[in-house]
N, C-alpha and C. Protein backbone atom coordinates (compact mmCIF):
# COMPACT_ATOMS: atom_id res chain seq x y z
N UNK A 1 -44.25 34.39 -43.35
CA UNK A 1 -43.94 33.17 -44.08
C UNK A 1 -43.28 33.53 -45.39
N UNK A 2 -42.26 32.76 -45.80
CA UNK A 2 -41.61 32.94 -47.20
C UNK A 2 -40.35 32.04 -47.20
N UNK A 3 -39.64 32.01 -48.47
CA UNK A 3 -38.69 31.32 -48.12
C UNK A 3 -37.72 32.05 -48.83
N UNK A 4 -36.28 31.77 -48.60
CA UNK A 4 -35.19 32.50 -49.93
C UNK A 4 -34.46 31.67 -50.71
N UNK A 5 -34.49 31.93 -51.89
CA UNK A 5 -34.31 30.74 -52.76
C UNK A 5 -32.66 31.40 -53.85
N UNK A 6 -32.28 30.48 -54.60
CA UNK A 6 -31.27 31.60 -55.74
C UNK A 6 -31.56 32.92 -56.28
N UNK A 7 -31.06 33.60 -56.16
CA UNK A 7 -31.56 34.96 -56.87
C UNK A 7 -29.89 35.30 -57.06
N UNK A 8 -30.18 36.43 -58.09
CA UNK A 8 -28.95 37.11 -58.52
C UNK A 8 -29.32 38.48 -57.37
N UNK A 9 -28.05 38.89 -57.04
CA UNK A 9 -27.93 40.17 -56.02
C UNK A 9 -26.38 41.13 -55.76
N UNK A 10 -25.94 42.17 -55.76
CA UNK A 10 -24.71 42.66 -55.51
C UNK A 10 -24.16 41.46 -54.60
N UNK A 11 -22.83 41.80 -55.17
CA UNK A 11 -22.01 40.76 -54.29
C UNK A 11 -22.03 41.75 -52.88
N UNK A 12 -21.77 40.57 -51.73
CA UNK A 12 -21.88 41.10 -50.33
C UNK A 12 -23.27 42.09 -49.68
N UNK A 13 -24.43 41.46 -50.80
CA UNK A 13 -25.67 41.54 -50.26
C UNK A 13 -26.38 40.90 -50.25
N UNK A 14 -26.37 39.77 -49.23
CA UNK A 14 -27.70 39.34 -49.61
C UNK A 14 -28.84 39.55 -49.41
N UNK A 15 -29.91 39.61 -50.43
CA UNK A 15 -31.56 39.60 -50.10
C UNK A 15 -31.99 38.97 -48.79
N UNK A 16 -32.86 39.65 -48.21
CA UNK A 16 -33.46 39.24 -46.58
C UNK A 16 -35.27 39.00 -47.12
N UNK A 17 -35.91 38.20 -47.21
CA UNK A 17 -37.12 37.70 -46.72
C UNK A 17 -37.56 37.91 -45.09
N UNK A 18 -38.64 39.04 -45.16
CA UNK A 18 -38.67 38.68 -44.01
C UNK A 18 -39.61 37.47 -43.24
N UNK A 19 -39.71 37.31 -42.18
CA UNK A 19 -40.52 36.08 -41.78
C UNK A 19 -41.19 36.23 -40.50
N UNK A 20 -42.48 35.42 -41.06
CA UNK A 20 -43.24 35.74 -39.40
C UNK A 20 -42.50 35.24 -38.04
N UNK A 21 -41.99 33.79 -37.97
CA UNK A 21 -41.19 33.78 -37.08
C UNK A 21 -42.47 32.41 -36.58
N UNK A 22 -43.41 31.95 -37.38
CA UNK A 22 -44.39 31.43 -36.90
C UNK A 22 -44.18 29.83 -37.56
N UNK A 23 -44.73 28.87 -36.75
CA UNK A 23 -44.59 27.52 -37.13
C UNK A 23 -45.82 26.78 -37.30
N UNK A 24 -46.23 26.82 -38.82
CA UNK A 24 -47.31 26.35 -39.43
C UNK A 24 -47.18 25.73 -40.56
N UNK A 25 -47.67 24.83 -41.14
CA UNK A 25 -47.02 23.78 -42.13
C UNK A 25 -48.31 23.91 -43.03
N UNK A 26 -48.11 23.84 -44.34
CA UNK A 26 -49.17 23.00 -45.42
C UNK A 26 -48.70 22.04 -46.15
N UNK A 27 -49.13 21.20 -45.90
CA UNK A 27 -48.21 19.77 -46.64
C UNK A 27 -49.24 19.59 -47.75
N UNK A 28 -48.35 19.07 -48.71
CA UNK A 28 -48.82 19.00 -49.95
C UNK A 28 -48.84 17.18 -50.44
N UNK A 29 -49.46 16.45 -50.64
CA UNK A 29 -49.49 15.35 -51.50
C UNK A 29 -49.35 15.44 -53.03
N UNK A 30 -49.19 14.78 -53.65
CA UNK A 30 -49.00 14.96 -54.87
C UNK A 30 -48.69 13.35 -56.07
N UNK A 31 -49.21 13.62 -57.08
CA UNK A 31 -48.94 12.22 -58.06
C UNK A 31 -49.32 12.60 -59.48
N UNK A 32 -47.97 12.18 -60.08
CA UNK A 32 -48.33 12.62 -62.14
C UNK A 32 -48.25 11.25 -62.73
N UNK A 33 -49.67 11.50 -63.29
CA UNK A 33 -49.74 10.66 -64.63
C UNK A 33 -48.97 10.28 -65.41
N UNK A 34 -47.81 9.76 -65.63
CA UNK A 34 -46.78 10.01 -66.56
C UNK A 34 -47.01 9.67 -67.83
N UNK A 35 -48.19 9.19 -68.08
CA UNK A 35 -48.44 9.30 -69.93
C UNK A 35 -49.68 10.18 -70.53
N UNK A 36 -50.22 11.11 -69.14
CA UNK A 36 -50.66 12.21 -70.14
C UNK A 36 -50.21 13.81 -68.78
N UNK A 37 -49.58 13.47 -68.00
CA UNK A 37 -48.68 14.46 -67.18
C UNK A 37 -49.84 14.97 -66.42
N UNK A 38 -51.11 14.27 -65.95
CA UNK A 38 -52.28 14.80 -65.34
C UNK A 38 -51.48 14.82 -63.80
N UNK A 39 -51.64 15.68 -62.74
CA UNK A 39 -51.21 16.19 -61.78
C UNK A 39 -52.39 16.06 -60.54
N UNK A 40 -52.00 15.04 -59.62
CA UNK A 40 -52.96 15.30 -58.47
C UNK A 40 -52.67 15.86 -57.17
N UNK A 41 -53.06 16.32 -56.51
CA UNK A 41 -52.82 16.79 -55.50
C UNK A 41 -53.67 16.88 -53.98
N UNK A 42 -53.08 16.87 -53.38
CA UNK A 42 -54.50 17.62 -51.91
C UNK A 42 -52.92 18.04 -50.40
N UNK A 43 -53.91 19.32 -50.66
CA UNK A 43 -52.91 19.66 -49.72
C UNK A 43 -54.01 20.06 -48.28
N UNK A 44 -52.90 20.03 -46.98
CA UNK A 44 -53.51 19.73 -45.76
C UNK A 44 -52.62 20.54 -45.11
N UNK A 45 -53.57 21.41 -43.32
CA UNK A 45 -52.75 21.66 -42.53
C UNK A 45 -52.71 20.43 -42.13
N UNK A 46 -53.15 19.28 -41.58
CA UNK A 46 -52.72 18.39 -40.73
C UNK A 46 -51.68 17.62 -40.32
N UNK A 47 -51.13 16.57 -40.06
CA UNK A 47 -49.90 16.07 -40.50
C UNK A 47 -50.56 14.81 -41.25
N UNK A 48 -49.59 14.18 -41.85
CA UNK A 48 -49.60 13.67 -43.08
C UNK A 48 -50.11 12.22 -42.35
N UNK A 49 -51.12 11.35 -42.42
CA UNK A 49 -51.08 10.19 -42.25
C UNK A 49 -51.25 9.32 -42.82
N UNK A 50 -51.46 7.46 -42.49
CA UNK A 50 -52.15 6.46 -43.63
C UNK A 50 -53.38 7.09 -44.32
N UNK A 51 -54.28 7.45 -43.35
CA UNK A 51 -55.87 7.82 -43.95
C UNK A 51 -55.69 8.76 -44.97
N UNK A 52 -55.07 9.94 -44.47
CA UNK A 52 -54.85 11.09 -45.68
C UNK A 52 -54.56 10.50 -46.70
N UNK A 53 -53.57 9.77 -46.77
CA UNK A 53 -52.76 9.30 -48.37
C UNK A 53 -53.89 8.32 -48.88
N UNK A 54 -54.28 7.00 -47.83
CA UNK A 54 -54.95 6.43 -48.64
C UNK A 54 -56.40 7.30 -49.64
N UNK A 55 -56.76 8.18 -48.76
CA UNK A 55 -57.70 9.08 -49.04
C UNK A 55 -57.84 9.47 -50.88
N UNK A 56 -55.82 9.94 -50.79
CA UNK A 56 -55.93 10.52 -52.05
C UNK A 56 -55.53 9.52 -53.28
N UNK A 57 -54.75 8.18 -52.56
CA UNK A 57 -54.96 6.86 -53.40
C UNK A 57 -56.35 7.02 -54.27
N UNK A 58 -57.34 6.77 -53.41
CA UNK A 58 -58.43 6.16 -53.74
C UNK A 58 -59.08 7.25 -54.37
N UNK A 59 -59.11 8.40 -54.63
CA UNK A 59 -59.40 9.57 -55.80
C UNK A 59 -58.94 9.61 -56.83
N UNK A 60 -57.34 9.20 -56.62
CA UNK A 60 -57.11 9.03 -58.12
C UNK A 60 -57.38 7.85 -59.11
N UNK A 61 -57.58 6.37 -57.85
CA UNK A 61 -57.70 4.93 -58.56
C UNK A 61 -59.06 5.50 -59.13
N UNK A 62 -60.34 6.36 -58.84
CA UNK A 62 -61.67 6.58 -59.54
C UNK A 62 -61.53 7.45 -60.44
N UNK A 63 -60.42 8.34 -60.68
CA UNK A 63 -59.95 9.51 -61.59
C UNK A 63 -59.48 8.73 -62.77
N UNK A 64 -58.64 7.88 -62.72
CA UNK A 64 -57.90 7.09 -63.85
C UNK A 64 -58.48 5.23 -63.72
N UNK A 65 -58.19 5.05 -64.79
CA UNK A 65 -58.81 3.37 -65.40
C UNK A 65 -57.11 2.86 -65.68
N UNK A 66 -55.83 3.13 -66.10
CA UNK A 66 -54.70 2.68 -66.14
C UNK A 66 -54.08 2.16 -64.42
N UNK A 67 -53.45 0.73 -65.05
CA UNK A 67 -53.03 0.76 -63.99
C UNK A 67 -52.17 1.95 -63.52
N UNK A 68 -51.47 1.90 -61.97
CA UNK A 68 -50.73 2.79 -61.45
C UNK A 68 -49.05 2.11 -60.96
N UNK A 69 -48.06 3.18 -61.25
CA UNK A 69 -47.11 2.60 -60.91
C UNK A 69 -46.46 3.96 -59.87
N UNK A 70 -46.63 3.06 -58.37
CA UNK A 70 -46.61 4.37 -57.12
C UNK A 70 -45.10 4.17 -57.20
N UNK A 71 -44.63 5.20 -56.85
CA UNK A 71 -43.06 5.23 -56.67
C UNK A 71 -43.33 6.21 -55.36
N UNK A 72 -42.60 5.36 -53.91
CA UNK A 72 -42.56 6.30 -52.89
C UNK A 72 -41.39 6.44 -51.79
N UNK A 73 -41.14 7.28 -51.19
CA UNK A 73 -40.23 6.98 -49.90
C UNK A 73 -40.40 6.56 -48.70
N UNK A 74 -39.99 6.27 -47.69
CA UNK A 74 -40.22 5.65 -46.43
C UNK A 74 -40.88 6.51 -45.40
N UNK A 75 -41.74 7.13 -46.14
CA UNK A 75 -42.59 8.19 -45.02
C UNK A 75 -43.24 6.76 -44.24
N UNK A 76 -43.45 6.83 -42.86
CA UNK A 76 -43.72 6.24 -42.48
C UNK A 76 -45.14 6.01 -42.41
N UNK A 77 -45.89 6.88 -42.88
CA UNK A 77 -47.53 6.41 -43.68
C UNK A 77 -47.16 5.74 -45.03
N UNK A 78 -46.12 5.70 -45.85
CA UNK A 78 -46.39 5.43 -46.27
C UNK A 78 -46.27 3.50 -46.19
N UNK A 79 -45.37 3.38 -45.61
CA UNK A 79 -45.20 2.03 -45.03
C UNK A 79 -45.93 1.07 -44.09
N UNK A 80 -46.61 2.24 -43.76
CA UNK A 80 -47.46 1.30 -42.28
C UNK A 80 -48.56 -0.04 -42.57
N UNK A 81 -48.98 -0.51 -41.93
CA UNK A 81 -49.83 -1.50 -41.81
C UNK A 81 -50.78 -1.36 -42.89
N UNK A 82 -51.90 -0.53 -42.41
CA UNK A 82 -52.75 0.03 -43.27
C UNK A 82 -52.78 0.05 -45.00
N UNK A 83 -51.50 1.14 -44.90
CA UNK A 83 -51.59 1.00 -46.67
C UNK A 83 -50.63 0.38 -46.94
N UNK A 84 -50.14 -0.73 -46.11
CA UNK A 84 -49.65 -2.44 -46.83
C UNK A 84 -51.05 -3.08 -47.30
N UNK A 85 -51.84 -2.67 -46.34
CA UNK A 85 -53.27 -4.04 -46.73
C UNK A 85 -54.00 -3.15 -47.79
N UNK A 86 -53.90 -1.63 -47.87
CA UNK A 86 -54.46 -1.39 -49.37
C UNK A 86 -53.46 -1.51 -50.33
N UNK A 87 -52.84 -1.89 -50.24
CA UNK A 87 -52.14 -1.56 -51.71
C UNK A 87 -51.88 -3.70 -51.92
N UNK A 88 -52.19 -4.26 -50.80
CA UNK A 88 -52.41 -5.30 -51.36
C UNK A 88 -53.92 -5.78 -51.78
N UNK A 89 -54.94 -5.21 -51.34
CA UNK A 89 -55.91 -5.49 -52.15
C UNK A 89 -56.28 -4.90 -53.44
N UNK A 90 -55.65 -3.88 -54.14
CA UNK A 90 -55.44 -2.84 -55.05
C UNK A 90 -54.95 -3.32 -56.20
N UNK A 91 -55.85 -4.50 -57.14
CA UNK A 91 -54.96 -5.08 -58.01
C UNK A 91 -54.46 -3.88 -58.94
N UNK A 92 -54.79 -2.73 -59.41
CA UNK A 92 -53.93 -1.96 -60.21
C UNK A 92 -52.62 -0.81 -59.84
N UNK A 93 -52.15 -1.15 -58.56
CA UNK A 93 -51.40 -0.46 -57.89
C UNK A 93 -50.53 -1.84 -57.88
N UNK A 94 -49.01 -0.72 -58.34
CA UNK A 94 -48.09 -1.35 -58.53
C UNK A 94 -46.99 -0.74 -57.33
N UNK A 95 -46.16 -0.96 -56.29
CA UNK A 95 -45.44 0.25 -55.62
C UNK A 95 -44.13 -0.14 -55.56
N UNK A 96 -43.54 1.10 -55.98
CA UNK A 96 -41.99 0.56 -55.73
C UNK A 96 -41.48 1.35 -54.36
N UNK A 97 -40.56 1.16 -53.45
CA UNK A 97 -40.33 1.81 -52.39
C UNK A 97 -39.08 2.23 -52.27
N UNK A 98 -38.66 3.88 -52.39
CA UNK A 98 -37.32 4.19 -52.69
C UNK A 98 -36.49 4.02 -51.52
N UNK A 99 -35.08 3.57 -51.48
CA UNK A 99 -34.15 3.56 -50.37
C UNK A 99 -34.39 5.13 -49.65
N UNK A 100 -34.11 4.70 -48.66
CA UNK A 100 -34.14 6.07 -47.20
C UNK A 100 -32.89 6.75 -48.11
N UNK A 101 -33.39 8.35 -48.11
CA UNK A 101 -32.73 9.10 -48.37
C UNK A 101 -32.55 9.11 -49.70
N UNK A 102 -33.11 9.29 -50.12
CA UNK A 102 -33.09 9.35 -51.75
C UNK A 102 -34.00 9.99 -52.53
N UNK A 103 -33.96 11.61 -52.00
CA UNK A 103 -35.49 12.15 -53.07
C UNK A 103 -34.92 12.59 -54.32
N UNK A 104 -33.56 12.29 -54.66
CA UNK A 104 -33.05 12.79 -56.44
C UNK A 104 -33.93 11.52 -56.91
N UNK A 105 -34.15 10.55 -56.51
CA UNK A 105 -34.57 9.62 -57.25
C UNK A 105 -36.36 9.46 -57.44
N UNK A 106 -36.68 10.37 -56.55
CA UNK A 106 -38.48 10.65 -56.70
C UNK A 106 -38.72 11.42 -57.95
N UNK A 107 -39.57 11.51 -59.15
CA UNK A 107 -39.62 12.19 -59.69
C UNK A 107 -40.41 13.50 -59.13
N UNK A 108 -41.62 13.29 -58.05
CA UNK A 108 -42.43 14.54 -58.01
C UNK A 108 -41.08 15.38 -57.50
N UNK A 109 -40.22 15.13 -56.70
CA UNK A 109 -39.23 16.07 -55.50
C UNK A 109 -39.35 17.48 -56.83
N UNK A 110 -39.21 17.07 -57.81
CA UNK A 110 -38.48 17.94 -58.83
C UNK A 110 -39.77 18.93 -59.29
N UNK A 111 -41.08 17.97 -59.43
CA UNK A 111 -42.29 18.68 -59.78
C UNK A 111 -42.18 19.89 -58.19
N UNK A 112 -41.87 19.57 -56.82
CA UNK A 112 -42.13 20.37 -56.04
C UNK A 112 -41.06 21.52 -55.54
N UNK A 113 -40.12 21.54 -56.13
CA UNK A 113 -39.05 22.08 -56.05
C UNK A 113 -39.25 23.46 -56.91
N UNK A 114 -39.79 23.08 -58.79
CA UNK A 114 -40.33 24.05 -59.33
C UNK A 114 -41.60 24.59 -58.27
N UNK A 115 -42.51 24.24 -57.80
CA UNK A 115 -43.37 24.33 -57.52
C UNK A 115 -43.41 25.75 -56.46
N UNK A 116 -42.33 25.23 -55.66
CA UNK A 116 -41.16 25.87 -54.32
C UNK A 116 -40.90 27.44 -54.94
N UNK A 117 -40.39 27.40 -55.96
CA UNK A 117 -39.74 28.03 -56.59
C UNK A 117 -41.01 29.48 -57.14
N UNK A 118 -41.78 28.60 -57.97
CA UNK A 118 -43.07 29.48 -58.27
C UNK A 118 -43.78 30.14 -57.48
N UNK A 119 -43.67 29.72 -56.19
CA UNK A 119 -45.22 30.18 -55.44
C UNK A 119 -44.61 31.10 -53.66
N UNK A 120 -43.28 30.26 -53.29
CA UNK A 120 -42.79 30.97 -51.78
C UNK A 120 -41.52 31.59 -52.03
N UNK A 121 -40.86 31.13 -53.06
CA UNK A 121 -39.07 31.54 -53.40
C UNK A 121 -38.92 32.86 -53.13
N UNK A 122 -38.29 34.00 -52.24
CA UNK A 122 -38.57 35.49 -52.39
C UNK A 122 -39.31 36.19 -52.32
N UNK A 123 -40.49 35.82 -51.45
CA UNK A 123 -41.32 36.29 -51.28
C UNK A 123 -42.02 36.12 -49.69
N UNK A 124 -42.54 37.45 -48.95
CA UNK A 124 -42.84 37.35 -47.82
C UNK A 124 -44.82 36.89 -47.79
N UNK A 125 -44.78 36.15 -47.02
CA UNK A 125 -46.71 36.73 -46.89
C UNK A 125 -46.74 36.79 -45.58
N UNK A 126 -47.50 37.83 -45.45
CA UNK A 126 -48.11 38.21 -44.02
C UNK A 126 -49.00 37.48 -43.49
N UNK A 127 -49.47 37.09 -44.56
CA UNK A 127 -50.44 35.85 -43.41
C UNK A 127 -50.73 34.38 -44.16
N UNK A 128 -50.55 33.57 -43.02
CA UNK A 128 -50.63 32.55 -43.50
C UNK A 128 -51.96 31.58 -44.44
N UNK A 129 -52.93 32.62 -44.33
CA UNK A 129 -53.63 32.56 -45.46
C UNK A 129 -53.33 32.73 -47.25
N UNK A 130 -52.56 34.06 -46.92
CA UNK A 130 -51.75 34.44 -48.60
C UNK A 130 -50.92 33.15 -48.74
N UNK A 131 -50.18 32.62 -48.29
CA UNK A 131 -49.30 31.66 -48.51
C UNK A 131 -50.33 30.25 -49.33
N UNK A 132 -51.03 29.93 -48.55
CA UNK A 132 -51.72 28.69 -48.74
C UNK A 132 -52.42 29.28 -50.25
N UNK A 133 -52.90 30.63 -50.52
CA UNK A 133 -53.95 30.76 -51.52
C UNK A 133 -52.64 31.09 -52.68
N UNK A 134 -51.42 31.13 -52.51
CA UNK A 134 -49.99 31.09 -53.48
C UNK A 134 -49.75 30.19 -53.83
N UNK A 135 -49.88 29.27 -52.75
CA UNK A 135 -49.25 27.50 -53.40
C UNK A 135 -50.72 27.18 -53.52
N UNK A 136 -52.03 26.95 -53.87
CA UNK A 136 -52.65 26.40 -54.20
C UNK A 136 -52.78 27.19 -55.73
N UNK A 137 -52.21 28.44 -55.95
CA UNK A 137 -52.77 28.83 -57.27
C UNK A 137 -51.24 28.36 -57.85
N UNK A 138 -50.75 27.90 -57.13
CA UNK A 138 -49.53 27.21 -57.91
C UNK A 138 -49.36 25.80 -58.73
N UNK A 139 -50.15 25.13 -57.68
CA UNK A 139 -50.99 23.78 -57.44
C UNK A 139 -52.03 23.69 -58.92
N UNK A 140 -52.85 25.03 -58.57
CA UNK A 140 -53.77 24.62 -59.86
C UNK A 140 -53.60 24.99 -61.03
N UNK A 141 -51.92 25.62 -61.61
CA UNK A 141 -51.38 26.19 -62.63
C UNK A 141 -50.65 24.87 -63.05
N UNK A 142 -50.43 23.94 -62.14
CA UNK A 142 -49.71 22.40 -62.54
C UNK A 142 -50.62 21.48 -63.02
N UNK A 143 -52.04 21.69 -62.36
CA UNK A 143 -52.97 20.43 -62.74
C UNK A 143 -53.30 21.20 -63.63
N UNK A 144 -53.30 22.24 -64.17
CA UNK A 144 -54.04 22.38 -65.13
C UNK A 144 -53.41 22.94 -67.01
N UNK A 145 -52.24 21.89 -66.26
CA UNK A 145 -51.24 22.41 -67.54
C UNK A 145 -50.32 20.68 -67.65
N UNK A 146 -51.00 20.22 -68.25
CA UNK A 146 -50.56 18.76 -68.26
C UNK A 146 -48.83 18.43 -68.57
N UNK A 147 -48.55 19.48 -69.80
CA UNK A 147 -47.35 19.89 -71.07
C UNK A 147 -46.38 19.77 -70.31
N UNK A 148 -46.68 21.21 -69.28
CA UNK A 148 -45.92 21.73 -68.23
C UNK A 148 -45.43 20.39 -67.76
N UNK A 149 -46.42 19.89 -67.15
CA UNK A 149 -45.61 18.68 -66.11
C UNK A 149 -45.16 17.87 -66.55
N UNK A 150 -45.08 17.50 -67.64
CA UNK A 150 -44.60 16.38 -68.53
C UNK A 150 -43.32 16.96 -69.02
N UNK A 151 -43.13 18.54 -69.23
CA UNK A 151 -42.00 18.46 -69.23
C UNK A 151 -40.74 18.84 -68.21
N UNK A 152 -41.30 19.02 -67.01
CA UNK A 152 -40.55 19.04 -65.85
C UNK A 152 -39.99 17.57 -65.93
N UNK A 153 -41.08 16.54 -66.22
CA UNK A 153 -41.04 15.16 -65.60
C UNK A 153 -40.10 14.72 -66.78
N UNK A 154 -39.60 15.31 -68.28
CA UNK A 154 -38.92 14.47 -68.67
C UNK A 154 -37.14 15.43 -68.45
N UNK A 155 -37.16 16.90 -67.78
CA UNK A 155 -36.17 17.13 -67.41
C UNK A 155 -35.86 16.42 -66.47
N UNK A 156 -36.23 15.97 -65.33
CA UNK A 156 -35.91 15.27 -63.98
C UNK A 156 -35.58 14.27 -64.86
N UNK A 157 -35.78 12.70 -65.94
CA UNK A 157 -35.54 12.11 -65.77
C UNK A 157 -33.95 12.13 -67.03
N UNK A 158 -33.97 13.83 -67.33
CA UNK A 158 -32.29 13.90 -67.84
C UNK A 158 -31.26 13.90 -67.24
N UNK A 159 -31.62 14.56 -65.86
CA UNK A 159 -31.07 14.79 -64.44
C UNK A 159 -30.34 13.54 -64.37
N UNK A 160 -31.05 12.24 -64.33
CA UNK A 160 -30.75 11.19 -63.38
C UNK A 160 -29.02 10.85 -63.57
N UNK A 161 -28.86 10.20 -62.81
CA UNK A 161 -27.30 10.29 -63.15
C UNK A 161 -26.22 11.10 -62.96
N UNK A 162 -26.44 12.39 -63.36
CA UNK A 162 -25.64 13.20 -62.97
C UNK A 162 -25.32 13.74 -61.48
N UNK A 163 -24.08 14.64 -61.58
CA UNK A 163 -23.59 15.00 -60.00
C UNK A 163 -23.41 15.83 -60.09
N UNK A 164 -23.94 16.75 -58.68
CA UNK A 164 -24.22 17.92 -58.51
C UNK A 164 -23.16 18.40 -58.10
């Protein structure tokens, strides 16, 4: 497992990562506070469903007393039945729902991109244990650095607009 990310290298070499060749996923959830950059997370082998998310909804609605303003994409948990009827009984959940295809406009994409960057970018693990215990000490270097994320979160929102 690893991934290859920008790196500087002789021209007409590029760096090789090697890779198990194996198909195993850890999906990550994720949501920032945006007025004190508090960072939540829960990450899962499973695949991603209503229950999971509502799961981690409802940790953070007992974590924080401010209302919430969800900004999400058309994952299809996130749309489904289910967490239509929680997020309509949820008077402090506010949700906006981004057009298909549009993660420049998510702010976490950018929290996970650094994230990407910190923990798999260039680097091999042999087992898919090292990987998970990389991105979770990646995970808990974000929640536990509020600054940090607040100022990823106000580069992403210098970003906006511009073309790549």
């Amino acid at each position: 497992w690893g991934s290859l990310g920008y790196t500087w290298a002789p021209r007409g070499q590029q760096p090789e990562v090697k890779t198990s060749g194996k198909r195993k996923g850890y999906k990550l959830f994720g949501m920032v506070e945006y007025f004190t950059g508090q960072f939540f997370h829960q990450a899962i082998q499973e695949r991603f469903n209503s229950d999971s998310y509502i799961a981690l909804l409802r940790t953070v609605l007992k974590q924080t007393k401010r209302p919430l303003i969800l900004i999400q994409d058309g994952a299809r948990y996130h749309t489904s039945t289910l967490c239509q009827a929680f997020f309509a009984q949820e008077s402090r959940l506010t949700v906006f729902q981004l057009p298909a295809y549009s993660p420049d406009f998510n702010p976490i994409e950018f929290l996970w991109k650094k994230l990407k960057a910190r923990a798999t970018h260039n680097h091999y693990f042999d087992t898919f244990e090292k990987l998970m215990e990389t991105v979770d000490a990646a995970l808990d270097f974000f929640a536990s650095t509020p600054t940090e994320v607040l100022s990823l979160m106000g580069r992403y929102c210098e970003t906006l607009g511009e073309v790549a």
